[in-house]
Protein backbone atom coordinates (compact mmCIF):
# COMPACT_ATOMS: atom_id res chain seq x y z
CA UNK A 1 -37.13 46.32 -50.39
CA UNK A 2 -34.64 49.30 -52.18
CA UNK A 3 -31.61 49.84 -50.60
CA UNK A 4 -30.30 53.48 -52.10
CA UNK A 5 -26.21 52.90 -52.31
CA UNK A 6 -26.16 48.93 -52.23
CA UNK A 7 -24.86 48.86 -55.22
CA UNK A 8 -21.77 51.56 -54.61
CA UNK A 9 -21.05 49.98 -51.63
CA UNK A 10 -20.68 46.04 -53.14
CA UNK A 11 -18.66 48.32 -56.22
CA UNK A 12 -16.07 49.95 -53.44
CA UNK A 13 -15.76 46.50 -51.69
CA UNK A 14 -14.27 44.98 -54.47
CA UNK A 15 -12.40 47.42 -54.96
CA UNK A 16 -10.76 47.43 -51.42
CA UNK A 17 -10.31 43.77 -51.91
CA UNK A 18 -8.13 44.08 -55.01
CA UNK A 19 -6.45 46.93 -53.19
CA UNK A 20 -5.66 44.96 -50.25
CA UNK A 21 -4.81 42.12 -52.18
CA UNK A 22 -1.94 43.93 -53.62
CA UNK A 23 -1.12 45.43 -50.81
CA UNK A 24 -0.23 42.14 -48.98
CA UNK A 25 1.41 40.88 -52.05
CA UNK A 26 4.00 43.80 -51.90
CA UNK A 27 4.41 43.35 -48.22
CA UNK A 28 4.81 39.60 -48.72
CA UNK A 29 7.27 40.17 -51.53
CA UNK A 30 9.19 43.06 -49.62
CA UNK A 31 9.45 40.48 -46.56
CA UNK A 32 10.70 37.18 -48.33
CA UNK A 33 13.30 39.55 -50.29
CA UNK A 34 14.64 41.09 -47.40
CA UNK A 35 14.89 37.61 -45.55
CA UNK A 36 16.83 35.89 -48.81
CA UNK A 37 18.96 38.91 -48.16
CA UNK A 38 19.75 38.20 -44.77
CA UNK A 39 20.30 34.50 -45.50
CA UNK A 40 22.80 35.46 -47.99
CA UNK A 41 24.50 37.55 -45.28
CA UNK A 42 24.41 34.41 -42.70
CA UNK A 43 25.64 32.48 -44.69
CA UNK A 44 28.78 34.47 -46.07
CA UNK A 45 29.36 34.70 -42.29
CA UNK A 46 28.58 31.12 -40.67
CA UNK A 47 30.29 29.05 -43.81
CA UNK A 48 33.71 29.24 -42.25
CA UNK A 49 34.93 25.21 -42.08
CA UNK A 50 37.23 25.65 -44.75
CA UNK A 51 35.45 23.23 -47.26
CA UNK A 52 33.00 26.39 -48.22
CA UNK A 53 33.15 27.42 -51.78
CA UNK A 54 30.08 30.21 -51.79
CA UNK A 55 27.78 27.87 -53.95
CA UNK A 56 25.08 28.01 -51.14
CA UNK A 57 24.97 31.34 -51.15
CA UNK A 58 25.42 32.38 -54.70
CA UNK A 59 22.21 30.41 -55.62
CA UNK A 60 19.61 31.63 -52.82
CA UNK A 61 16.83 33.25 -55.21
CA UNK A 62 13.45 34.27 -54.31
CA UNK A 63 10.72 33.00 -56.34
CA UNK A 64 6.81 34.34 -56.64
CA UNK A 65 4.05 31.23 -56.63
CA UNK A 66 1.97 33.49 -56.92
CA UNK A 67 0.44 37.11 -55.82
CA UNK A 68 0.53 36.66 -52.62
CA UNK A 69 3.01 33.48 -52.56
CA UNK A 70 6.95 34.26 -52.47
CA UNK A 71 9.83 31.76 -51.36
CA UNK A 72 13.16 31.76 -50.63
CA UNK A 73 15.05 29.00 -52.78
CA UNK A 74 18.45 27.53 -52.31
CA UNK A 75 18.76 24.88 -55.25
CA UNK A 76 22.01 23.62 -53.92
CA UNK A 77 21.09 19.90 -52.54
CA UNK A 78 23.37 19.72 -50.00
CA UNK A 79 21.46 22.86 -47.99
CA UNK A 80 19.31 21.38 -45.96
CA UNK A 81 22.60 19.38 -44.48
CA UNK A 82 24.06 22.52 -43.88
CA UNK A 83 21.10 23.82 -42.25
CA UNK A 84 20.37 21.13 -40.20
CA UNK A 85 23.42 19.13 -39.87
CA UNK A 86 23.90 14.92 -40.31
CA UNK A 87 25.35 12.85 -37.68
CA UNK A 88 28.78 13.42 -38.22
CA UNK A 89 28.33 17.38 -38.53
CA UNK A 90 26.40 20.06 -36.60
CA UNK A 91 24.29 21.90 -37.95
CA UNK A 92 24.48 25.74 -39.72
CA UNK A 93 21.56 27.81 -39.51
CA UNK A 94 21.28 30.45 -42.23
CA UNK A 95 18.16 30.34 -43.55
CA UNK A 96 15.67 29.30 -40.28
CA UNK A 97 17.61 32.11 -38.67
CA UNK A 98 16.99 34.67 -41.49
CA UNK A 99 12.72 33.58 -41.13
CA UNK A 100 12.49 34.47 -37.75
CA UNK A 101 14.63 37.64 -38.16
CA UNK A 102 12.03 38.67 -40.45
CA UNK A 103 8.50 37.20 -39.16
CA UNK A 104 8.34 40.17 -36.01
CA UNK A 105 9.04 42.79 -38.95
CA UNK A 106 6.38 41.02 -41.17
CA UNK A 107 3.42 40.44 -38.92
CA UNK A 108 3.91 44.12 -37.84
CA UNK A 109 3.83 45.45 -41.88
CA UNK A 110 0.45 43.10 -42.02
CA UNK A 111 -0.35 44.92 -39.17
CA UNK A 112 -0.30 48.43 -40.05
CA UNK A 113 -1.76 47.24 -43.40
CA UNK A 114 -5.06 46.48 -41.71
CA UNK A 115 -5.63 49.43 -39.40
């Protein structure tokens, strides 16, 4: 059996696929900057006990795994205390605040990438 135009079609659906594939990679990158952004932001305003030096929030980086793979990074080791308190503090939430900021304005950029 001939199919006329199999062959243009498989060629333009890997091309969409690298398209898309960038696509989500710049909406995934977009996202995770504007959410280390915003957990900069918390921070400056939450880290009020008087012990707060700015260390925290100096050192929140985003990082790319990979293509479609970005993270938000705080390298201090004392940030997931702050974050989620001990049992002689409560805790501070900067950075799970700052995700779900930013999740409703992701999903909706994935979204309007696939229609």
């Amino acid at each position: 059996m001939d199919l006329d135009g199999f062959d243009d079609l498989l060629k333009n659906l890997d091309r969409m696929h690298d398209d898309i594939d960038d696509d989500v990679g710049e909406v995934v990158k977009k996202n995770t900057i504007e959410m280390t952004r915003q957990a900069a932001k918390n921070g400056q305003q939450r880290f009020n006990k008087g012990y707060a030096t700015g260390y925290t929030v100096r050192k929140l980086d985003t990082n790319r795994v990979n293509k479609m793979h970005y993270k938000t990074l705080s390298p201090s080791e004392h940030s997931g205390f702050i974050e989620w308190g001990t049992r002689f503090m409560e805790g501070t939430m900067f950075l799970g605040d700052s995700f779900l900021k930013q999740r409703p304005q992701f999903l909706s950029d994935l979204e309007r990438l696939v229609e």
